[in-house]
C-alpha atoms as a PDB file:
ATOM      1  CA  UNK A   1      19.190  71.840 -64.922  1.00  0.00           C
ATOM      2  CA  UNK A   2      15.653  73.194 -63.711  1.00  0.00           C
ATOM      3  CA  UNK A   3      14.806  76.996 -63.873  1.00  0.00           C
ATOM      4  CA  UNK A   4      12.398  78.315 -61.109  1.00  0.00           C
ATOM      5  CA  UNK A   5      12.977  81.861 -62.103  1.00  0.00           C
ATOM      6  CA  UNK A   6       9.801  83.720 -63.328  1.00  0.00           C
ATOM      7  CA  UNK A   7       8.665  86.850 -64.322  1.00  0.00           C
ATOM      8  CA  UNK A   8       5.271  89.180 -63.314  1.00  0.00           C
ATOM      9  CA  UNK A   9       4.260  92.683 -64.757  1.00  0.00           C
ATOM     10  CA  UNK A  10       8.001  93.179 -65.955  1.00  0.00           C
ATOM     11  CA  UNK A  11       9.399  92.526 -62.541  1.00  0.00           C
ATOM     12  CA  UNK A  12      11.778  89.119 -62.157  1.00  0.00           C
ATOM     13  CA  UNK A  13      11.674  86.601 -59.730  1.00  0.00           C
ATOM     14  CA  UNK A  14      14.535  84.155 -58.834  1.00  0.00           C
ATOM     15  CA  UNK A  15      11.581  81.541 -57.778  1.00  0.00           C
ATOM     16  CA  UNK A  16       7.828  81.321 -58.039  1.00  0.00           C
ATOM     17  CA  UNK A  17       7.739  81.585 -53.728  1.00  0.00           C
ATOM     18  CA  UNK A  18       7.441  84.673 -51.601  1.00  0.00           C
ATOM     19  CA  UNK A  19       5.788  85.741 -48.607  1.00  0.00           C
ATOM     20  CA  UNK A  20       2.502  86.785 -47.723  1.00  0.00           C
ATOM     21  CA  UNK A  21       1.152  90.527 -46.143  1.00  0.00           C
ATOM     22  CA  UNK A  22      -0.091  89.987 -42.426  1.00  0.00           C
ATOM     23  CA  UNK A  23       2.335  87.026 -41.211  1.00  0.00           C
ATOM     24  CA  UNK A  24       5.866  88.456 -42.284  1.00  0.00           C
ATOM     25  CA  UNK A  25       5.773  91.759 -40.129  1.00  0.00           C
ATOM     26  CA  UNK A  26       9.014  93.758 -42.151  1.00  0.00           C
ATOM     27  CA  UNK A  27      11.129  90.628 -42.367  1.00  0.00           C
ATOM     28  CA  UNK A  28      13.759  91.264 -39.066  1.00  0.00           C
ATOM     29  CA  UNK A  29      12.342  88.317 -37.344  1.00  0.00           C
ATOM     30  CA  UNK A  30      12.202  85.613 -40.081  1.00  0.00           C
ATOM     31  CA  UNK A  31      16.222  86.923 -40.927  1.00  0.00           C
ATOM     32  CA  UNK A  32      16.974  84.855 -37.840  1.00  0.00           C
ATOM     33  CA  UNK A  33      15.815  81.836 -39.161  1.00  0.00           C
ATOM     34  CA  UNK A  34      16.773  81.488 -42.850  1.00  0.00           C
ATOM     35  CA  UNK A  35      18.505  84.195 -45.558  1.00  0.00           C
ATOM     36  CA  UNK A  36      15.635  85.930 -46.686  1.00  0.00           C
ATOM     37  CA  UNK A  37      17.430  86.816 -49.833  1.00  0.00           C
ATOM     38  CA  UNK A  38      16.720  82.929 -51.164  1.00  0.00           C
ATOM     39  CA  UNK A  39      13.108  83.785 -51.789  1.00  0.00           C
ATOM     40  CA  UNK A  40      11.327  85.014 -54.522  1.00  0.00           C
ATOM     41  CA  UNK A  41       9.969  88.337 -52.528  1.00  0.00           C
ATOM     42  CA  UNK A  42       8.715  89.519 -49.378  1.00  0.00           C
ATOM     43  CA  UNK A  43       5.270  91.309 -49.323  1.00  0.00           C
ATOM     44  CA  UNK A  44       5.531  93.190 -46.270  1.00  0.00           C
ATOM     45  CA  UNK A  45       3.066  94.008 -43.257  1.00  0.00           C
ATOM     46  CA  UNK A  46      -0.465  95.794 -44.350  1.00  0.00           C
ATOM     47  CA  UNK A  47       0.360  99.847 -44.497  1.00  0.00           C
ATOM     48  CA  UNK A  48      -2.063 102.641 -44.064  1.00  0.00           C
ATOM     49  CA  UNK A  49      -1.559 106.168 -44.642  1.00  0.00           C
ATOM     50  CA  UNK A  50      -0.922 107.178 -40.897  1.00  0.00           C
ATOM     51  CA  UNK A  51       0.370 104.595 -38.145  1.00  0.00           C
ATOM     52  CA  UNK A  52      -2.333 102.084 -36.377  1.00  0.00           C
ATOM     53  CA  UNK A  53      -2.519 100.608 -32.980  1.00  0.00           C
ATOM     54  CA  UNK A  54      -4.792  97.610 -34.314  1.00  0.00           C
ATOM     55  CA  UNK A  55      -7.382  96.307 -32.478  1.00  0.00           C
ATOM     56  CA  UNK A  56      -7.155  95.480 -28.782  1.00  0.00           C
ATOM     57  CA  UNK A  57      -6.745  91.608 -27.790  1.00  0.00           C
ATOM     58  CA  UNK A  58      -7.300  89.214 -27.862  1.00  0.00           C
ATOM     59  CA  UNK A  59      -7.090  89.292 -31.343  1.00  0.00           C
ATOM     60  CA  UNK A  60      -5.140  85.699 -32.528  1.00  0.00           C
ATOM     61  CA  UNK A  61      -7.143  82.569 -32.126  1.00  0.00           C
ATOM     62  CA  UNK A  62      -5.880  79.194 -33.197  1.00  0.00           C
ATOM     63  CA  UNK A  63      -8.776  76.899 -35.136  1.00  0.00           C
ATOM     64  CA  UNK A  64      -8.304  73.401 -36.863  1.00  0.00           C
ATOM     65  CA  UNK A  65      -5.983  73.796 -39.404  1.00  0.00           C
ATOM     66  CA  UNK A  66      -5.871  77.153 -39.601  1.00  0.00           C
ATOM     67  CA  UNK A  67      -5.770  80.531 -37.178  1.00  0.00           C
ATOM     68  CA  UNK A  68      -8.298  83.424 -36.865  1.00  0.00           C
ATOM     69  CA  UNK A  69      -6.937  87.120 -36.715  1.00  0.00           C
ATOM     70  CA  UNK A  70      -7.990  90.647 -36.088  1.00  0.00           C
ATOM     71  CA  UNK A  71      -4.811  92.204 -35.848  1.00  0.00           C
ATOM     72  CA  UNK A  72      -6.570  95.255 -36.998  1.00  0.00           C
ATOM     73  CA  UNK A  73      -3.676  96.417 -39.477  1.00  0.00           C
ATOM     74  CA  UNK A  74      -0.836  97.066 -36.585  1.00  0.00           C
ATOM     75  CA  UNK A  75       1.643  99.390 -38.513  1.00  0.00           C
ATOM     76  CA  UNK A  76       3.794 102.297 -38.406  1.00  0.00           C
ATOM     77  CA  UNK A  77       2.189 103.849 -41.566  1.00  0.00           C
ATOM     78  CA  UNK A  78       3.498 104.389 -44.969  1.00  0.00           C
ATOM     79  CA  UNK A  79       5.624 107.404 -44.531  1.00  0.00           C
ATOM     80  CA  UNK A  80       7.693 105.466 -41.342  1.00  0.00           C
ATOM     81  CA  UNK A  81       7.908 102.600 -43.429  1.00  0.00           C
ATOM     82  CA  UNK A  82       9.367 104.627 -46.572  1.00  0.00           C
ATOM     83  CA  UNK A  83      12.026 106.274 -44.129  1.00  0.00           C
ATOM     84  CA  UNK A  84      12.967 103.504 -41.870  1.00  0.00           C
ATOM     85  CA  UNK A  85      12.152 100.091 -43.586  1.00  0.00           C
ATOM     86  CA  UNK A  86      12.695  99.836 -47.367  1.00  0.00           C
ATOM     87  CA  UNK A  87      16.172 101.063 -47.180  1.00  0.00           C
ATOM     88  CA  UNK A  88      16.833  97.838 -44.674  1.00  0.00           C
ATOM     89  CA  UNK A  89      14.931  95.720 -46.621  1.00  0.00           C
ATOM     90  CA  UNK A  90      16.746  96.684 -49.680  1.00  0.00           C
ATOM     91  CA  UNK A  91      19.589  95.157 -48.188  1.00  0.00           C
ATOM     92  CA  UNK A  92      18.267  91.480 -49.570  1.00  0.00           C
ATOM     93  CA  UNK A  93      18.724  90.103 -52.990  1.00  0.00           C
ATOM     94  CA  UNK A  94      14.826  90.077 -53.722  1.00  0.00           C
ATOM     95  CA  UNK A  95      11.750  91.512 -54.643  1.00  0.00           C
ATOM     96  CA  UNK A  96       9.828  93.933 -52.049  1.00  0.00           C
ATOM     97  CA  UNK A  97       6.511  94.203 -52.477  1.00  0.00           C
ATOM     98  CA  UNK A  98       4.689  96.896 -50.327  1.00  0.00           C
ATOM     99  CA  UNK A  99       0.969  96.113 -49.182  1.00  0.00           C
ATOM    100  CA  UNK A 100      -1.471  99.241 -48.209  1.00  0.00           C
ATOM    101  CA  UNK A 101      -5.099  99.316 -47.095  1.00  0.00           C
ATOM    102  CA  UNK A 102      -7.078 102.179 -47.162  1.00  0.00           C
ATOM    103  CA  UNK A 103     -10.374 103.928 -46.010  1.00  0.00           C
ATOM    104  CA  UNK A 104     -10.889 106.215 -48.975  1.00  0.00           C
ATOM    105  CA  UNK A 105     -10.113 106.740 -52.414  1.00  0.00           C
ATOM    106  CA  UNK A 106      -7.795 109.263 -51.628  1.00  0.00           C
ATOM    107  CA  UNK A 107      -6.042 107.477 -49.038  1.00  0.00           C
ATOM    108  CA  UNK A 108      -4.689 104.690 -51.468  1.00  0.00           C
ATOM    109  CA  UNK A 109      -3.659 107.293 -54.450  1.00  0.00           C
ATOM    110  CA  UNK A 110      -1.759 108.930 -51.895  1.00  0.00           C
ATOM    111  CA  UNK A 111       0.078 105.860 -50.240  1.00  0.00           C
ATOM    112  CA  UNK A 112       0.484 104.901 -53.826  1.00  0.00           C
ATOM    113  CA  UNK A 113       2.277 108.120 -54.696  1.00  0.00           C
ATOM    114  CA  UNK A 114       4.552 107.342 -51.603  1.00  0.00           C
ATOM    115  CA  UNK A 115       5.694 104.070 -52.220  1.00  0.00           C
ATOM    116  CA  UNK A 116       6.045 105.001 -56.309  1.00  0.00           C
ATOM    117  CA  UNK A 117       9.069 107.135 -54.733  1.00  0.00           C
ATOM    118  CA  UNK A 118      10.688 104.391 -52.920  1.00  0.00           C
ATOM    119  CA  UNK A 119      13.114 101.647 -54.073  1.00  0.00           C
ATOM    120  CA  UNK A 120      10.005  98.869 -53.789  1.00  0.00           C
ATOM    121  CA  UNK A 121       9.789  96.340 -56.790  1.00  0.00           C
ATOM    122  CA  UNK A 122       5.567  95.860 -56.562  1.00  0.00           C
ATOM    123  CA  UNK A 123       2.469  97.872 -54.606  1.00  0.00           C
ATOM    124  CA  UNK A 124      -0.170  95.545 -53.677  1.00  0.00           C
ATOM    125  CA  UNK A 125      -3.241  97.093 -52.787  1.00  0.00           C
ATOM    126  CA  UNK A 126      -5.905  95.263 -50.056  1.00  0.00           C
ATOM    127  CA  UNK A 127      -9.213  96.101 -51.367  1.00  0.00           C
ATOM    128  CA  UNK A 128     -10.970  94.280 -48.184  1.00  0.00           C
ATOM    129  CA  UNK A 129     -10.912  97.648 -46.590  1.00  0.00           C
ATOM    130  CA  UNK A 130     -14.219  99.802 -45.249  1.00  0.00           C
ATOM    131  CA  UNK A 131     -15.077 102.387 -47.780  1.00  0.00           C
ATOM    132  CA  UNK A 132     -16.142 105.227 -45.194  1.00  0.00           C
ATOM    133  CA  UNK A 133     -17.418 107.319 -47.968  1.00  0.00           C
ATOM    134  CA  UNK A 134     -20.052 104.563 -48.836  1.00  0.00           C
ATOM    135  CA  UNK A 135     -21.531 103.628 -45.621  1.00  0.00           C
ATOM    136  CA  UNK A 136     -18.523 101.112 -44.651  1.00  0.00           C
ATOM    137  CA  UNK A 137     -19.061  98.348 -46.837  1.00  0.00           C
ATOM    138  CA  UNK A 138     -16.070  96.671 -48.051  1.00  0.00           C
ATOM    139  CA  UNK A 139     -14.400  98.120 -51.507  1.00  0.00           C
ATOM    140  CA  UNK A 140     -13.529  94.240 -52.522  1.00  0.00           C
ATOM    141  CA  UNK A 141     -17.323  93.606 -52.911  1.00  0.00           C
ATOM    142  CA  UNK A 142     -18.785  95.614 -55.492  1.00  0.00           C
ATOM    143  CA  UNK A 143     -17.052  95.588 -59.028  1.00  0.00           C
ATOM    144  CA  UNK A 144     -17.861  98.703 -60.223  1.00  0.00           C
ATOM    145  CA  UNK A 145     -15.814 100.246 -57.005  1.00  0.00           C
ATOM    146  CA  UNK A 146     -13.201  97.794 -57.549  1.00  0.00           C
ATOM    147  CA  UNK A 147     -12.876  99.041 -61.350  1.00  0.00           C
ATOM    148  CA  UNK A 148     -12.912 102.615 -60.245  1.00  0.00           C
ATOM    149  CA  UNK A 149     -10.852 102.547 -57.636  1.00  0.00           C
ATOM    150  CA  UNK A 150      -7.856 100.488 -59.578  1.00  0.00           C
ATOM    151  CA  UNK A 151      -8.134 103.218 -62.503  1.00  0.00           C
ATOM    152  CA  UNK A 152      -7.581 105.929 -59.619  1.00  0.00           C
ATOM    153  CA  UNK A 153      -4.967 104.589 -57.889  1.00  0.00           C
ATOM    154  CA  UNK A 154      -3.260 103.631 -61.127  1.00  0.00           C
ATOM    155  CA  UNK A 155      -2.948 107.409 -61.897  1.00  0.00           C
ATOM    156  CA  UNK A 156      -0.724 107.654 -59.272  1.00  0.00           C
ATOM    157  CA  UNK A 157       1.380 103.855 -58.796  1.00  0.00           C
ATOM    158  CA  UNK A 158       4.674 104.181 -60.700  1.00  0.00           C
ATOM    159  CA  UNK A 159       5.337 100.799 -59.868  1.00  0.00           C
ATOM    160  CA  UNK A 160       2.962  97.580 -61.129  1.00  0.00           C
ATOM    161  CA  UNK A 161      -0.171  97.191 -59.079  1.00  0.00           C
ATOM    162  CA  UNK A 162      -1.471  94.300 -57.900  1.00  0.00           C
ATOM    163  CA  UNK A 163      -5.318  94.100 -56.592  1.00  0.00           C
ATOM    164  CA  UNK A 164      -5.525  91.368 -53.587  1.00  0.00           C
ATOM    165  CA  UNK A 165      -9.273  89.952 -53.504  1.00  0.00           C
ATOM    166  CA  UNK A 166     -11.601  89.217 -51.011  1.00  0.00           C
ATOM    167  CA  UNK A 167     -12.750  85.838 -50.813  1.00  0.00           C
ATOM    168  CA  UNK A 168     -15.928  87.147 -48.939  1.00  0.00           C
ATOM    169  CA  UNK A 169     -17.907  88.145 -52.176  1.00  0.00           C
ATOM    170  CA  UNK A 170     -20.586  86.168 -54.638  1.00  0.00           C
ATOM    171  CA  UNK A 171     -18.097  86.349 -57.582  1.00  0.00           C
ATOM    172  CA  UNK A 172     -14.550  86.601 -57.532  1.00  0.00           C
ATOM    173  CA  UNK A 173     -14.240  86.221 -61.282  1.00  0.00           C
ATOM    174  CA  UNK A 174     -16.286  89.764 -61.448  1.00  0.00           C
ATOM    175  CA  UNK A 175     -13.703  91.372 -59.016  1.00  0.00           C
ATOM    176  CA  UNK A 176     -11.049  90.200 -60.274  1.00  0.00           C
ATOM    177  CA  UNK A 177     -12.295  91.351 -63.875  1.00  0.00           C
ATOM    178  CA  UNK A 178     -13.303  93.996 -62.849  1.00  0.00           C
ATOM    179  CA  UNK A 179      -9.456  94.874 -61.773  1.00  0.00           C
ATOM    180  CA  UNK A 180      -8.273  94.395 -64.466  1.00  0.00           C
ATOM    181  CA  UNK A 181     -10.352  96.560 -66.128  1.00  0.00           C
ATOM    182  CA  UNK A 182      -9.513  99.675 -64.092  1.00  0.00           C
ATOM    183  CA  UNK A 183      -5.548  98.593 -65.332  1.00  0.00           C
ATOM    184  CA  UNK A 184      -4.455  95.922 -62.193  1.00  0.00           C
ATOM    185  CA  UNK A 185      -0.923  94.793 -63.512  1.00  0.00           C
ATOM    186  CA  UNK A 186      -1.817  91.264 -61.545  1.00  0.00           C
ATOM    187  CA  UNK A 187      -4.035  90.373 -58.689  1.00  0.00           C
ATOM    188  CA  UNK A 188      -3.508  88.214 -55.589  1.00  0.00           C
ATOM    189  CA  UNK A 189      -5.744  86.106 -53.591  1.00  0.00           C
ATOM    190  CA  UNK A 190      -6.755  84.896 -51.772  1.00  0.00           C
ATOM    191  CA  UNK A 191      -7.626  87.328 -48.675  1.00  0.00           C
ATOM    192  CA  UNK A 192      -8.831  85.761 -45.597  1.00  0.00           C
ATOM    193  CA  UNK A 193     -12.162  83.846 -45.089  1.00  0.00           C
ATOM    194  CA  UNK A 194     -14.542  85.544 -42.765  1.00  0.00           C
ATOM    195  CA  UNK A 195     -14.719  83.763 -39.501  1.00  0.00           C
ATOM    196  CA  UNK A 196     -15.563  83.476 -35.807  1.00  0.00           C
ATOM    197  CA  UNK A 197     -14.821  81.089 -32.724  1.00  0.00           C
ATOM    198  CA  UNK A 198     -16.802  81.313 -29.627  1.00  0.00           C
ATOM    199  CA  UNK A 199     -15.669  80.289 -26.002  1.00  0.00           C
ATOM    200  CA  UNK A 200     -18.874  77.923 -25.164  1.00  0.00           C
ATOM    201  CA  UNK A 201     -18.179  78.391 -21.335  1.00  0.00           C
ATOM    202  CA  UNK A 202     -18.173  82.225 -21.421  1.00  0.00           C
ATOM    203  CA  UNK A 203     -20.451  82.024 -24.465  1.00  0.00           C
ATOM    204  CA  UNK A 204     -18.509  85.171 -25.547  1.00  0.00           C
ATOM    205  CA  UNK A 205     -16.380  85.373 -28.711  1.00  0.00           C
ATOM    206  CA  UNK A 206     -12.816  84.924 -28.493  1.00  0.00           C
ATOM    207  CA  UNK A 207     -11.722  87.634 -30.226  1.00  0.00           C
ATOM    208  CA  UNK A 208     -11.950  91.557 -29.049  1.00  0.00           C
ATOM    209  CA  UNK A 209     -13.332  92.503 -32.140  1.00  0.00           C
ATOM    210  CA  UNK A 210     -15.745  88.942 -32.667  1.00  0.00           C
ATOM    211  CA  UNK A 211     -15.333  88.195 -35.683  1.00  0.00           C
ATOM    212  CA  UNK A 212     -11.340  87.517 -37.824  1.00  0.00           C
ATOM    213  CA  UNK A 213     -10.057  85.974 -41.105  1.00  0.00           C
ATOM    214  CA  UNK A 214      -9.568  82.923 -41.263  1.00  0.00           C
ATOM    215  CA  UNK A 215      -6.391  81.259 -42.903  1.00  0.00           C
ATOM    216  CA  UNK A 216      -4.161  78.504 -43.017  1.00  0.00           C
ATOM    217  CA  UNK A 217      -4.548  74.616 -44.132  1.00  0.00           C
ATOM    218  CA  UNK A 218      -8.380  75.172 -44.154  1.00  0.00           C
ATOM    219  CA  UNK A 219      -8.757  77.281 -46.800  1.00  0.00           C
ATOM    220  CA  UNK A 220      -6.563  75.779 -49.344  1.00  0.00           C
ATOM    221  CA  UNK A 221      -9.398  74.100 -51.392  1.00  0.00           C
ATOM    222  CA  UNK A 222     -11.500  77.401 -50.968  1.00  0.00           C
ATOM    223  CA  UNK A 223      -8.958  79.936 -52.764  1.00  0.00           C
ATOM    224  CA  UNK A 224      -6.991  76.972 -55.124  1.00  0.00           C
ATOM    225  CA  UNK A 225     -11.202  76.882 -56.581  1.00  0.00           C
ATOM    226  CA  UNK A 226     -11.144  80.743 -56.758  1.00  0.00           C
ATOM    227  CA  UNK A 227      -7.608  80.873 -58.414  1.00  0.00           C
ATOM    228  CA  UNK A 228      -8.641  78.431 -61.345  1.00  0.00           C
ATOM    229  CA  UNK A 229     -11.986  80.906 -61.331  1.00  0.00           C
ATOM    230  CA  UNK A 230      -9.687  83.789 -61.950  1.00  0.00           C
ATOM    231  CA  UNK A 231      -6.993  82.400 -64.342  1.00  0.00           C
ATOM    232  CA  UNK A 232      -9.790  81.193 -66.745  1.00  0.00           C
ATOM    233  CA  UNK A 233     -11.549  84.918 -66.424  1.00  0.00           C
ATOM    234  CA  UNK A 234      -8.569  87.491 -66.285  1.00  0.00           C
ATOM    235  CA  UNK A 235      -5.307  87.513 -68.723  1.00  0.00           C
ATOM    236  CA  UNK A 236      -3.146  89.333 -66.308  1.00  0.00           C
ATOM    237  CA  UNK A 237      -0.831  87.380 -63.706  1.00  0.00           C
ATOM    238  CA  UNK A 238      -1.787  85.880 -60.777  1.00  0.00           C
ATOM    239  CA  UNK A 239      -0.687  85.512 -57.242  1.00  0.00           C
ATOM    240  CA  UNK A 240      -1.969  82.117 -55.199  1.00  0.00           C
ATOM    241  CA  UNK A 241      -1.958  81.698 -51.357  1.00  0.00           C
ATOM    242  CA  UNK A 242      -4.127  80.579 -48.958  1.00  0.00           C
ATOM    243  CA  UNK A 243      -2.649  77.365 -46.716  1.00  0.00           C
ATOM    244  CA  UNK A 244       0.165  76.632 -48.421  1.00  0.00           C
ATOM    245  CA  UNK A 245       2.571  74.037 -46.323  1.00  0.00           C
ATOM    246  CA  UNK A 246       4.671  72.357 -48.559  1.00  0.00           C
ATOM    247  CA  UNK A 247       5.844  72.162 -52.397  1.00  0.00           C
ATOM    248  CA  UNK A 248       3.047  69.645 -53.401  1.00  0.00           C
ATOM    249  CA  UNK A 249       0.688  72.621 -52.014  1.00  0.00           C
ATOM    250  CA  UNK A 250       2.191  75.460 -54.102  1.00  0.00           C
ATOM    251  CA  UNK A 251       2.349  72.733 -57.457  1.00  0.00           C
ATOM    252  CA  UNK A 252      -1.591  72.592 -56.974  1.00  0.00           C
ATOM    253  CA  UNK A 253      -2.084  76.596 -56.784  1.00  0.00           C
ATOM    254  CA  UNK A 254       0.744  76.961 -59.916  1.00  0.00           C
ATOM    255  CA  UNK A 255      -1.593  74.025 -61.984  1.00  0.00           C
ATOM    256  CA  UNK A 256      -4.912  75.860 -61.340  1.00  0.00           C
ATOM    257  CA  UNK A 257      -3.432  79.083 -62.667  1.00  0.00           C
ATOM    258  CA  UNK A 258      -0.896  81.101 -60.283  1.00  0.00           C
ATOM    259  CA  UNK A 259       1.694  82.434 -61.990  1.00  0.00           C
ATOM    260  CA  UNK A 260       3.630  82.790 -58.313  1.00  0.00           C
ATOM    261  CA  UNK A 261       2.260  81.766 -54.558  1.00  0.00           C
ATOM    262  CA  UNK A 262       2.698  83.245 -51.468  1.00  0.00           C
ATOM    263  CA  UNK A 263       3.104  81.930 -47.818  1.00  0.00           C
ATOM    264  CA  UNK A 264       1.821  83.183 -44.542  1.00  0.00           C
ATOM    265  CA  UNK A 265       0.093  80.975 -42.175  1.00  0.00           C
ATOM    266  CA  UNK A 266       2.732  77.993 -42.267  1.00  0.00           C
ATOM    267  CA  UNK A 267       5.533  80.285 -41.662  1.00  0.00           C
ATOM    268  CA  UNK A 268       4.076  80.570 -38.071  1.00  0.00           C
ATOM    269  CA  UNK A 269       4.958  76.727 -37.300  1.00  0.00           C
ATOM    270  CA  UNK A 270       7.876  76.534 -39.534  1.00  0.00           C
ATOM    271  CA  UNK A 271       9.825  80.294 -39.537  1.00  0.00           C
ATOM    272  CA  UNK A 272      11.919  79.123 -42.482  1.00  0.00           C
ATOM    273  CA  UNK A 273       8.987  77.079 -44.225  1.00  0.00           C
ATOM    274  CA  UNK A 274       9.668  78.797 -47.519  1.00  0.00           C
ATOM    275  CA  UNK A 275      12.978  76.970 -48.436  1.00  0.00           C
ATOM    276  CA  UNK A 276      11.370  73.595 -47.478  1.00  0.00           C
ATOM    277  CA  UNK A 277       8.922  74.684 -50.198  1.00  0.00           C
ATOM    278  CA  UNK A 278      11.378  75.950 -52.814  1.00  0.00           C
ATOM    279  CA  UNK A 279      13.674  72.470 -52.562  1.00  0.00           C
ATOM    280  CA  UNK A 280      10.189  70.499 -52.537  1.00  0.00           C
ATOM    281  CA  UNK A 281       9.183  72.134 -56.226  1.00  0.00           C
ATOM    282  CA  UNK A 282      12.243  71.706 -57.266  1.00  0.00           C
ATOM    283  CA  UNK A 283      12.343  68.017 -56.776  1.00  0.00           C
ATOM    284  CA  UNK A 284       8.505  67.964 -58.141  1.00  0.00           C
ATOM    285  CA  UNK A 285       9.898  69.738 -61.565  1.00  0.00           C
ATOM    286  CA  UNK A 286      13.205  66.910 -61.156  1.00  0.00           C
ATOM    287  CA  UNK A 287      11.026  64.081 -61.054  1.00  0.00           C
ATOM    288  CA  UNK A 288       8.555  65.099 -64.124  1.00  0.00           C
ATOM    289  CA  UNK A 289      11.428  66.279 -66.290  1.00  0.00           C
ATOM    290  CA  UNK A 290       9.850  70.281 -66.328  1.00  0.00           C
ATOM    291  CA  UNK A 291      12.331  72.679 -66.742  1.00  0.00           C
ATOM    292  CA  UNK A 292      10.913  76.181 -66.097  1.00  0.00           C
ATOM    293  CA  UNK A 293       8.557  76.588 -63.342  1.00  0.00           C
ATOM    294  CA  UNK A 294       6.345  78.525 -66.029  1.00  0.00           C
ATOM    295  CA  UNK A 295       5.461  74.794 -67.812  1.00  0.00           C
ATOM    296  CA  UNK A 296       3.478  74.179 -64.702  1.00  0.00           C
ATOM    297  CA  UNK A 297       1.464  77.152 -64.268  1.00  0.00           C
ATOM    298  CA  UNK A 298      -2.171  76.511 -66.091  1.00  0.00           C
ATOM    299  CA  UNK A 299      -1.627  73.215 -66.730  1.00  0.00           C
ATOM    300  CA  UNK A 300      -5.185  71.644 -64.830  1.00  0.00           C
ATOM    301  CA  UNK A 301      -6.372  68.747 -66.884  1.00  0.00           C
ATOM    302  CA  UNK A 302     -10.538  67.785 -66.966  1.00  0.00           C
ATOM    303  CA  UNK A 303     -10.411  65.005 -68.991  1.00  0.00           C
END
């Protein structure tokens, strides 16, 4: 007998697998294609305090192993989703996690107050967001904002927070230290890679808004690096992702440190890719006698 259950920030999963924020939309969809109750959690869409049109398209462009997006954070905003969408999604035997970007300080302690009144198991909070109140640079890339802004937001999250980190910064051990400084209950990452594809005929960019973030197959080797970076900074849990594809992928991210992963990309060429991925580990764990999924996580050898 093999256990894959797990636990993070007091909250249970049945397995270390759930779904990543930006490729899942609410979950209707990917219901046609496999019970979404079999995975570990669903991190829904990217919220924001009042409903978004996203940017104009083009805004999808496929890239070698991997897509580019600039969706633009297409929602129906927090308060819709509170109303309308948790008490369907509460309908499944597993963890919802609710993600929510913000422009302002205020912005996030409010959408945290919102979802801290619904019947969500986790709040993950995208910190690749504009400030607007400091000139539009990211809040992901300084640590002292990322450390500030946690404590805030903490003041007002009655459920466990977890940061999600930007890739696009010169340290992601200092983020994600300085998270859990300001009281992150776990962090995530990794958040898309910064990218661009240009048509060479038009000599235009392909997207509306030129540049996306890129994910899929191509970054694996970018955030499994960052993930061992984090686990051997931070004490608090971890959340991997970035190109996972099968059960051998999701082994790697659980040996450099990830407590649970999270899939996005894949499920775009295979809907139900997540079961694939939950039998996979558990014939990994069957063939090296482990018994709990937790034996594997920090288990990277140097010698």
């Amino acid at each position: 007998m093999i256990d894959m259950s797990t636990e993070i920030a007091g909250v249970k999963f049945k397995n270390p697998i759930i779904t990543a924020s930006g490729t899942f939309g609410f979950g209707e969809e990917f219901g046609e294609y496999a019970d979404l109750s079999e995975y570990g959690g669903i991190c829904v869409k990217g919220l924001t305090l009042k409903p978004r049109a996203g940017n104009r398209p083009p805004r999808i462009a496929e890239t070698p192993s991997g897509i580019l997006n600039s969706v633009g954070l297409q929602n129906p905003g927090v308060e819709y989703f509170a109303e309308h969408d948790v008490p369907k999604l509460k309908k499944l035997d597993t963890n919802i996690i609710a993600n929510m970007s913000g422009n302002t300080t205020e912005e996030y302690c409010r959408m945290a107050e919102i979802l801290s009144d619904t019947d969500i198991s986790m709040i993950e909070m995208n910190i690749s967001c504009p400030n607007v109140k400091c000139g539009g640079m990211s809040f992901g890339t300084d640590a002292k904002t990322v450390e500030a802004l946690t404590k805030e937001v903490k003041k007002y999250a009655k459920k466990p927070l977890i940061v999600k980190l930007s890739p696009n910064v010169t340290s992601v051990k200092e983020i994600a230290a300085a998270a859990e400084s300001g009281g992150a209950d776990a962090v995530s990452l990794i958040n898309t890679l910064l990218g661009m594809v240009i048509d060479v005929d038009t000599r235009k960019p392909v997207l509306a808004n030129n540049t996306g973030g890129l994910s899929g197959p191509a970054v694996r080797p970018v955030a499994v690096r960052m993930v061992y970076e984090v686990r051997n900074t931070v004490k608090i849990p971890i959340i991997g992702m970035g190109g996972i594809m099968s059960g051998r992928d999701a082994v790697e991210f659980m040996i450099a440190g990830a407590d649970i992963t999270a899939i996005g990309t894949g499920m775009f060429i295979k809907p139900d890719l997540i079961l694939s991925v939950k039998k996979e580990i558990s014939e990994y764990m069957q063939k090296h006698n482990i018994k709990s999924c937790k034996e594997i996580v920090n288990t990277l050898s140097l010698n």
